[in-house]
N, C-alpha and C. Protein backbone atom coordinates (compact mmCIF):
# COMPACT_ATOMS: atom_id res chain seq x y z
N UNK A 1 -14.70 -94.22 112.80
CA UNK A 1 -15.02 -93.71 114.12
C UNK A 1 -14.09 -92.54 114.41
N UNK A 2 -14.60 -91.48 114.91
CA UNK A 2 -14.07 -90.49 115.16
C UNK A 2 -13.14 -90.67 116.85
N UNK A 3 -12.19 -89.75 116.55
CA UNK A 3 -11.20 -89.87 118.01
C UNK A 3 -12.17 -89.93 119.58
N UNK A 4 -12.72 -88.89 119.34
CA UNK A 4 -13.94 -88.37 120.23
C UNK A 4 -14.94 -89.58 120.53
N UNK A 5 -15.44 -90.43 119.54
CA UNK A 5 -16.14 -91.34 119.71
C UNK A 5 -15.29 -92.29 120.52
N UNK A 6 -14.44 -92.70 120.19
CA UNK A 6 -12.98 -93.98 120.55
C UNK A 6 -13.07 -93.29 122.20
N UNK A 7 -12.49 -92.40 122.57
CA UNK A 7 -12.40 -91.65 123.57
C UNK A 7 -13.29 -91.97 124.48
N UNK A 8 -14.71 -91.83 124.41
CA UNK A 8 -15.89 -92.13 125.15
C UNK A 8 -16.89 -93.50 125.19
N UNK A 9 -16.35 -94.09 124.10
CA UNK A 9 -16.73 -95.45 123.69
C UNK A 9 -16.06 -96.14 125.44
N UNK A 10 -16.35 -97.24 126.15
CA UNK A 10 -15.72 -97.95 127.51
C UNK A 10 -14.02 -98.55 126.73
N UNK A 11 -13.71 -98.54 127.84
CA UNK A 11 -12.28 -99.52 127.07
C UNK A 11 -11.77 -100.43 127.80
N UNK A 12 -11.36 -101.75 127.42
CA UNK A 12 -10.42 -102.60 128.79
C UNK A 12 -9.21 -101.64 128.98
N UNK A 13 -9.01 -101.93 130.37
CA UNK A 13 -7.60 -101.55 130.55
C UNK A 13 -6.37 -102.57 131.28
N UNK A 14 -6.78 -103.73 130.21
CA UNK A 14 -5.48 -104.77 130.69
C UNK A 14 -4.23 -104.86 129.57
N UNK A 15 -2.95 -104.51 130.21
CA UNK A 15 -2.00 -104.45 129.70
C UNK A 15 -2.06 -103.02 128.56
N UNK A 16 -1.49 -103.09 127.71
CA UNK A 16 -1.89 -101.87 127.37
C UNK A 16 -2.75 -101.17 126.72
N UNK A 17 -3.83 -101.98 126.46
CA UNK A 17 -5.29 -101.51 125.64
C UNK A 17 -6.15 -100.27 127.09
N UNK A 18 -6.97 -99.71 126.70
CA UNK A 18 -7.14 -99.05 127.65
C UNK A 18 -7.01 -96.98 126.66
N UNK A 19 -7.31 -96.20 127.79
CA UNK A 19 -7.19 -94.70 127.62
C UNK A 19 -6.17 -94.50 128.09
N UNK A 20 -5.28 -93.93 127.58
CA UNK A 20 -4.00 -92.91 127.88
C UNK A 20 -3.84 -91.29 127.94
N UNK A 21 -3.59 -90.34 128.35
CA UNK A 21 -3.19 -89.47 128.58
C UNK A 21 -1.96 -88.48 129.15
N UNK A 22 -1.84 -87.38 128.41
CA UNK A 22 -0.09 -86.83 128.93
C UNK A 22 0.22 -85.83 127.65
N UNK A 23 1.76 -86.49 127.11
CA UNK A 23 2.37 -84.99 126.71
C UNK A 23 2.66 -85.62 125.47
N UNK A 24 3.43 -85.10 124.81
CA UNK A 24 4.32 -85.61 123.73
C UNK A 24 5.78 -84.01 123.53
N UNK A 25 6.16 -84.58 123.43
CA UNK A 25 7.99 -83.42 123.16
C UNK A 25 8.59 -83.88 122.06
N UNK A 26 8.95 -82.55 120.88
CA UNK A 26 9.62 -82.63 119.94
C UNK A 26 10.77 -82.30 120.47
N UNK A 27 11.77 -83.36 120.57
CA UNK A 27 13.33 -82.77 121.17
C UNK A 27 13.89 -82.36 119.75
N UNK A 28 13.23 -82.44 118.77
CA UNK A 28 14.28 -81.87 117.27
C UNK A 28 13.96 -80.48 117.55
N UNK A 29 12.46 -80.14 117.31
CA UNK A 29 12.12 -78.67 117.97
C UNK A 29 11.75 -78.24 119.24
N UNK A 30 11.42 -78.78 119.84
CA UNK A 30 11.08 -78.54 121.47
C UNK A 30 9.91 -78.16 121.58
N UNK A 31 8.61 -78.09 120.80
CA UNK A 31 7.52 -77.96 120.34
C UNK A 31 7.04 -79.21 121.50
N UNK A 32 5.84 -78.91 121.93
CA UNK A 32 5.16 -79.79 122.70
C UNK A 32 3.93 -79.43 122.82
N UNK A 33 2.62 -80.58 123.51
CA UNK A 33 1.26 -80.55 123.43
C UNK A 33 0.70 -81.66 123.97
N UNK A 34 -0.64 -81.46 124.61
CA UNK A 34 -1.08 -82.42 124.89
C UNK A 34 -1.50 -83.99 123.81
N UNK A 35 -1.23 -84.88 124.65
CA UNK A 35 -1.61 -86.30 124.15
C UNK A 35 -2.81 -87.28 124.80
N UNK A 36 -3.43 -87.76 124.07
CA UNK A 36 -4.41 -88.56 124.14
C UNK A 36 -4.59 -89.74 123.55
N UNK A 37 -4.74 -91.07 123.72
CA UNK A 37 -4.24 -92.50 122.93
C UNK A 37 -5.52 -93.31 123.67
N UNK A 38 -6.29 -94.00 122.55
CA UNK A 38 -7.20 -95.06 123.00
C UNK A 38 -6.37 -96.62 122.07
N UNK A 39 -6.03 -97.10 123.06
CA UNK A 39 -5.32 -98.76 122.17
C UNK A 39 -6.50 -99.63 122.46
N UNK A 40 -6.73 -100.17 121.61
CA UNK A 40 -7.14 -101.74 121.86
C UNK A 40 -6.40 -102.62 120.53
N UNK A 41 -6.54 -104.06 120.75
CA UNK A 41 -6.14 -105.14 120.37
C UNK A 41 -6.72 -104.95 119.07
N UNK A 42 -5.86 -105.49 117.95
CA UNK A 42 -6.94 -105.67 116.40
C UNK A 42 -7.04 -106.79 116.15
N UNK A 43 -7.68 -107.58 115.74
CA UNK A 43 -7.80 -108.63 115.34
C UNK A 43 -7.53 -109.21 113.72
N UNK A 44 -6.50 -110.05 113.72
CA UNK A 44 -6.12 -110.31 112.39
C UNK A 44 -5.88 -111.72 111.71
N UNK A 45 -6.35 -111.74 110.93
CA UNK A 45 -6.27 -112.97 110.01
C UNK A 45 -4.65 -113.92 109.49
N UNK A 46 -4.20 -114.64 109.74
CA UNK A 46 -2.85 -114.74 108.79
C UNK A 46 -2.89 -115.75 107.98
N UNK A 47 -3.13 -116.09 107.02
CA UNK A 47 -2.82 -116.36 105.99
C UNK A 47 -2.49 -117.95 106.32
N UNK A 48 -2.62 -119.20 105.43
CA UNK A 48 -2.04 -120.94 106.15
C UNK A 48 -0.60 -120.78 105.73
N UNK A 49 0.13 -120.82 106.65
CA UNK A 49 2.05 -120.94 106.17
C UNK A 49 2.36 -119.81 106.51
N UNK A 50 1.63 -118.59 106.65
CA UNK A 50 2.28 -117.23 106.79
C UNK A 50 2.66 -116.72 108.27
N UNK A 51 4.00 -115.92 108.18
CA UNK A 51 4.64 -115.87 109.09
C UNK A 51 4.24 -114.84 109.89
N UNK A 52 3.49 -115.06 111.39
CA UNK A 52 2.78 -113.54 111.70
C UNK A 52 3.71 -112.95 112.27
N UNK A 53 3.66 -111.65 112.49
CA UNK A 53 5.11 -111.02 113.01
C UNK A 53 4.83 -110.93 114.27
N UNK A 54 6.33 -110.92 114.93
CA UNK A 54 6.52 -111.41 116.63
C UNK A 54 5.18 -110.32 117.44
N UNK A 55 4.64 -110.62 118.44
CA UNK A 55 3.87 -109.88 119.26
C UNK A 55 2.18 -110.42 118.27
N UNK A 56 1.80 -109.27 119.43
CA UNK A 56 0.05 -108.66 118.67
C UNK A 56 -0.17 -107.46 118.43
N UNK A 57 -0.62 -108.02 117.15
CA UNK A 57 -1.67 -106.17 116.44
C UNK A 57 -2.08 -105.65 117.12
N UNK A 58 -2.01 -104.23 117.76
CA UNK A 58 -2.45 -103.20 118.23
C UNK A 58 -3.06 -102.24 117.46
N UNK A 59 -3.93 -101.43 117.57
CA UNK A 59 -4.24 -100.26 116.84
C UNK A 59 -4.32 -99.25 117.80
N UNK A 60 -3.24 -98.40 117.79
CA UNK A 60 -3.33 -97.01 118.79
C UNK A 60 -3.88 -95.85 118.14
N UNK A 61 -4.60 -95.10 118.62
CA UNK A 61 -5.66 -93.89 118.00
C UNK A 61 -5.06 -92.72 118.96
N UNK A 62 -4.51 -91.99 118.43
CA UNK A 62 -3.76 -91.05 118.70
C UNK A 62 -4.68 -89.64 118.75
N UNK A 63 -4.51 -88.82 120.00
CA UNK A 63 -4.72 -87.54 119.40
C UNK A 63 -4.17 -86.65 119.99
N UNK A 64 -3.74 -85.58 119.30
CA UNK A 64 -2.60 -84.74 120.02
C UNK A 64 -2.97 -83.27 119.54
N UNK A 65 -2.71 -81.96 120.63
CA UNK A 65 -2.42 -80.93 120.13
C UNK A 65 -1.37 -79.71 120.53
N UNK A 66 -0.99 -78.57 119.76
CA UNK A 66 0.14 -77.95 119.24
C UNK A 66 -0.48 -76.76 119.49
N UNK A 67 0.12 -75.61 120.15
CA UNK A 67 0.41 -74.25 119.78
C UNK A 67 -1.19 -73.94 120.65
N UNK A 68 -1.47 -74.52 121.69
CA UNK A 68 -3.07 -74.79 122.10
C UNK A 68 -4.37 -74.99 121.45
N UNK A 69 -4.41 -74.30 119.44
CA UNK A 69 -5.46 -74.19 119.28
C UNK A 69 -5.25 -75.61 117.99
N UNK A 70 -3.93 -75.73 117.69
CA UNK A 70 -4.57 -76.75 116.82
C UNK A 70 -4.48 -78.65 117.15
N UNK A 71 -4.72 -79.24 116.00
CA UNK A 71 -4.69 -80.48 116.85
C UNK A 71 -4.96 -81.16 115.70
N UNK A 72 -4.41 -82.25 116.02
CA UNK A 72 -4.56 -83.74 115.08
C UNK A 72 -4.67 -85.17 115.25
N UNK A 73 -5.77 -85.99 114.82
CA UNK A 73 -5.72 -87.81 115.13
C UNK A 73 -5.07 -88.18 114.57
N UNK A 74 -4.75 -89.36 114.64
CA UNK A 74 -4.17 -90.90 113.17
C UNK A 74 -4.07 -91.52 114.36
N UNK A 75 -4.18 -92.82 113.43
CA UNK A 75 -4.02 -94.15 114.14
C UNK A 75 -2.84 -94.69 113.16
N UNK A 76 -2.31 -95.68 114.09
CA UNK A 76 -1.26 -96.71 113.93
C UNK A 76 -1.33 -98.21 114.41
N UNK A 77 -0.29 -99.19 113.98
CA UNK A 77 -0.50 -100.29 114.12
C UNK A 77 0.69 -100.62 114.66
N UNK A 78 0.74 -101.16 116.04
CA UNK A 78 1.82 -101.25 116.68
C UNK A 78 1.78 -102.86 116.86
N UNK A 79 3.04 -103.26 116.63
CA UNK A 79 3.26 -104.82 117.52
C UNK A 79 3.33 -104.78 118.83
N UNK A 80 2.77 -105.22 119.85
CA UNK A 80 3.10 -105.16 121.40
C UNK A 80 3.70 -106.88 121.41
N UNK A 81 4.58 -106.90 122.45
CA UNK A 81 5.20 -107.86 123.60
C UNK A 81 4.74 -107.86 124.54
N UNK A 82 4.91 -109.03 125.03
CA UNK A 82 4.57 -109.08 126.71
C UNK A 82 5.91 -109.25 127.24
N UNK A 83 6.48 -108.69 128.12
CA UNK A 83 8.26 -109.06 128.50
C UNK A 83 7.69 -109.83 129.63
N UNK A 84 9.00 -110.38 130.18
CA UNK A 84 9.01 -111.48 131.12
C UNK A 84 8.54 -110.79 132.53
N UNK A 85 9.00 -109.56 132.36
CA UNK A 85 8.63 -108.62 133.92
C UNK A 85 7.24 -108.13 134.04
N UNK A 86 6.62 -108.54 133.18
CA UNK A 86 5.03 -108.05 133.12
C UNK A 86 4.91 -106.59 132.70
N UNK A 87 6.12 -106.21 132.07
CA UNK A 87 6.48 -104.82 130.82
C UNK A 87 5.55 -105.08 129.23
N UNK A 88 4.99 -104.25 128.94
CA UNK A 88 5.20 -104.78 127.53
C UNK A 88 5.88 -103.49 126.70
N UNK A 89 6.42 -104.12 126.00
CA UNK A 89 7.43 -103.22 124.79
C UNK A 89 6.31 -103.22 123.39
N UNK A 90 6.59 -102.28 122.42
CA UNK A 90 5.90 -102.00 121.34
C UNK A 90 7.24 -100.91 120.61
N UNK A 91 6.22 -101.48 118.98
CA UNK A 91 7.08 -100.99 118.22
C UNK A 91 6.07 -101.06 116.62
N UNK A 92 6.49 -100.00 115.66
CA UNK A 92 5.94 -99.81 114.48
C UNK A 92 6.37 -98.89 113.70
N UNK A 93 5.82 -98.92 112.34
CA UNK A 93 5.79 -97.65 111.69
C UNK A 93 4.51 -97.21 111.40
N UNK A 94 4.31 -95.83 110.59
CA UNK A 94 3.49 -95.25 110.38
C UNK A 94 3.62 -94.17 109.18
N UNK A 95 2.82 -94.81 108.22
CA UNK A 95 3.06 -93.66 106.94
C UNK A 95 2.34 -92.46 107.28
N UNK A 96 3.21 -91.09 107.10
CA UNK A 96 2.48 -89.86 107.57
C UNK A 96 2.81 -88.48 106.36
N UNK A 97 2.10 -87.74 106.08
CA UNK A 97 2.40 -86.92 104.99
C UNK A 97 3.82 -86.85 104.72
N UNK A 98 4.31 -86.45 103.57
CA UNK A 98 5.79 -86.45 103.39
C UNK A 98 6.30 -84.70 104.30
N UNK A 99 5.29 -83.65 103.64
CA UNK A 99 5.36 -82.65 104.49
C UNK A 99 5.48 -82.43 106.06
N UNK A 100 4.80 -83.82 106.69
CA UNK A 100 5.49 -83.90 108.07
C UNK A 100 6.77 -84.89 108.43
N UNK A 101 7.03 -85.53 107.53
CA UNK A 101 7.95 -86.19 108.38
C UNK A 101 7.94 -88.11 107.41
N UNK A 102 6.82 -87.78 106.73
CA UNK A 102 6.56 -89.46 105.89
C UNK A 102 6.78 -90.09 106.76
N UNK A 103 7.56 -90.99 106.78
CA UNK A 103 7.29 -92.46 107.70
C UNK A 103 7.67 -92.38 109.32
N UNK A 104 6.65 -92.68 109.76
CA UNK A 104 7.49 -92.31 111.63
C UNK A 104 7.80 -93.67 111.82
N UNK A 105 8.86 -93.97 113.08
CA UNK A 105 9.44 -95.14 113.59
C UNK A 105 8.70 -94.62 115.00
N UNK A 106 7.68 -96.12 115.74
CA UNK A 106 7.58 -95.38 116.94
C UNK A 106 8.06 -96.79 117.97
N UNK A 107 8.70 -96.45 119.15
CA UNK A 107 9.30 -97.73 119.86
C UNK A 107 8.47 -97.21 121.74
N UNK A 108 8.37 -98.13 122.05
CA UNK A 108 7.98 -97.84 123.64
C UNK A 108 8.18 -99.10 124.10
N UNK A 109 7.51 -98.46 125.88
CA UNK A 109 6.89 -99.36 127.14
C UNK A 109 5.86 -98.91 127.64
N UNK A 110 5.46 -99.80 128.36
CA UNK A 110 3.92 -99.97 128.74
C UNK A 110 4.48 -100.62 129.81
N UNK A 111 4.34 -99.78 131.40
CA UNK A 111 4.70 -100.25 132.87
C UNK A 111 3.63 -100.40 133.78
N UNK A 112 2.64 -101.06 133.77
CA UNK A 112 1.56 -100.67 134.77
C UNK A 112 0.81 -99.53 134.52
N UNK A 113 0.65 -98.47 134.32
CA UNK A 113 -0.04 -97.23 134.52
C UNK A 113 0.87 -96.05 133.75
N UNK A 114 1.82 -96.61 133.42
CA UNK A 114 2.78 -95.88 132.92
C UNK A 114 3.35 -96.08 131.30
N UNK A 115 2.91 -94.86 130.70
CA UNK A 115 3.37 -94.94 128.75
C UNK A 115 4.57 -94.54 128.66
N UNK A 116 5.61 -94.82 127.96
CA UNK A 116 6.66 -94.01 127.54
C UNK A 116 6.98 -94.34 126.34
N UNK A 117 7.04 -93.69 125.17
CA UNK A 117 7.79 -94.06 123.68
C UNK A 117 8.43 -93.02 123.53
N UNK A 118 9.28 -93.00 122.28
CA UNK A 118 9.86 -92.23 121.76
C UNK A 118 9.38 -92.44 120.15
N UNK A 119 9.52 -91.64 119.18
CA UNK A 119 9.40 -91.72 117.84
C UNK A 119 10.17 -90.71 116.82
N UNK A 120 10.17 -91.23 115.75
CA UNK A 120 11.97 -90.63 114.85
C UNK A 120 10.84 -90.79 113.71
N UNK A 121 11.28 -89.56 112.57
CA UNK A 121 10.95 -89.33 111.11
C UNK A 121 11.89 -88.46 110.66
N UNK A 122 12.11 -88.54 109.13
CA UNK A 122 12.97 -87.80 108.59
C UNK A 122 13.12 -86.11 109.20
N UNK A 123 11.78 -86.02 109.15
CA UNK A 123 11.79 -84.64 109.92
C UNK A 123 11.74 -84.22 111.30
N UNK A 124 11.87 -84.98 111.92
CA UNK A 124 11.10 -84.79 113.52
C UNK A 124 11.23 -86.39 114.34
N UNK A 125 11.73 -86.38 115.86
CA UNK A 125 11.68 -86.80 117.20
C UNK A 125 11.46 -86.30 118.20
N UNK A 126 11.32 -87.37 118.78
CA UNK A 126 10.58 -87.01 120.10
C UNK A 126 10.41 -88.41 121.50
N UNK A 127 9.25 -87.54 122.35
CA UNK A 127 8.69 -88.32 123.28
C UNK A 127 7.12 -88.45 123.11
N UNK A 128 6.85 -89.65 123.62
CA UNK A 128 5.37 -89.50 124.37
C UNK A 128 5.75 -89.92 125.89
N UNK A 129 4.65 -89.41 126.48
CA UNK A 129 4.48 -89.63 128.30
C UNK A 129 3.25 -89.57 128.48
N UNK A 130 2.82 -90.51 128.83
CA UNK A 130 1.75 -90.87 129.14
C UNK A 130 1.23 -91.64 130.80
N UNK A 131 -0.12 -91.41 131.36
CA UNK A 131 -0.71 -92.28 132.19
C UNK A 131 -1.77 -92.88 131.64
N UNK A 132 -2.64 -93.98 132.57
CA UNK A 132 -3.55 -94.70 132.17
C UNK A 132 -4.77 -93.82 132.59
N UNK A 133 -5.88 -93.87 131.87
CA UNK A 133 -6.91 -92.52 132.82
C UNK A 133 -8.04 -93.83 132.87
N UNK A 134 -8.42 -93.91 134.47
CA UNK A 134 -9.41 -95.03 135.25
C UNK A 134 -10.54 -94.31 135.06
């Protein structure tokens, strides 16, 4: 499925599944662009005895663009939490060309209506900022 499809496809928006929108900032370069994120829940199998890792599978579908004319998707697989404050926290990696950066580390929150992560690769950090779009 294409970003565009994900995008216009309906989405829940409980907790942090849902449409996102906002920025993203390279504080290594200061390079910035718009952001766009459709999450929903993935559904996964584990294995009898196997240890599933803390939280739930997420799949975030990313799309972002640079310099106004260009632009790029990927998706990722994030663990989400639910915190005790009705926060949820998330966290993952993401294999990405070696030419950009190979493996990203991405960590956030999810506040009500409100995105915030940060993410680190050999080559490159940053922010995302995000809202929820109703």
């Amino acid at each position: 499925m294409s970003f565009r499809s994900a995008w216009k496809a309906p989405a829940s928006n409980a907790g942090v599944s849902g449409k996102w929108e906002g920025t993203w900032l390279s504080t290594a370069s200061g390079h910035t662009g718009k952001l766009r994120a459709v999450i929903q829940p993935m559904l996964k199998e584990h294995p009898m005895g196997a240890r599933a890792p803390e939280g739930q599978a997420f799949q975030f579908f990313y799309h972002c663009t640079w310099h106004s004319i260009l632009s790029a998707a990927f998706k990722t697989t994030q663990q989400v939490v639910k915190q005790k404050n009705g926060a949820y926290t998330f966290k993952g990696d993401h294999q990405m060309p070696n030419w950009v950066g190979g493996v990203y580390h991405y960590e956030g929150t999810v506040k009500g209506d409100n995105f915030n992560a940060c993410y680190e690769s050999a080559m490159d950090r940053g922010t995302f900022t995000m809202k929820r779009v109703r």
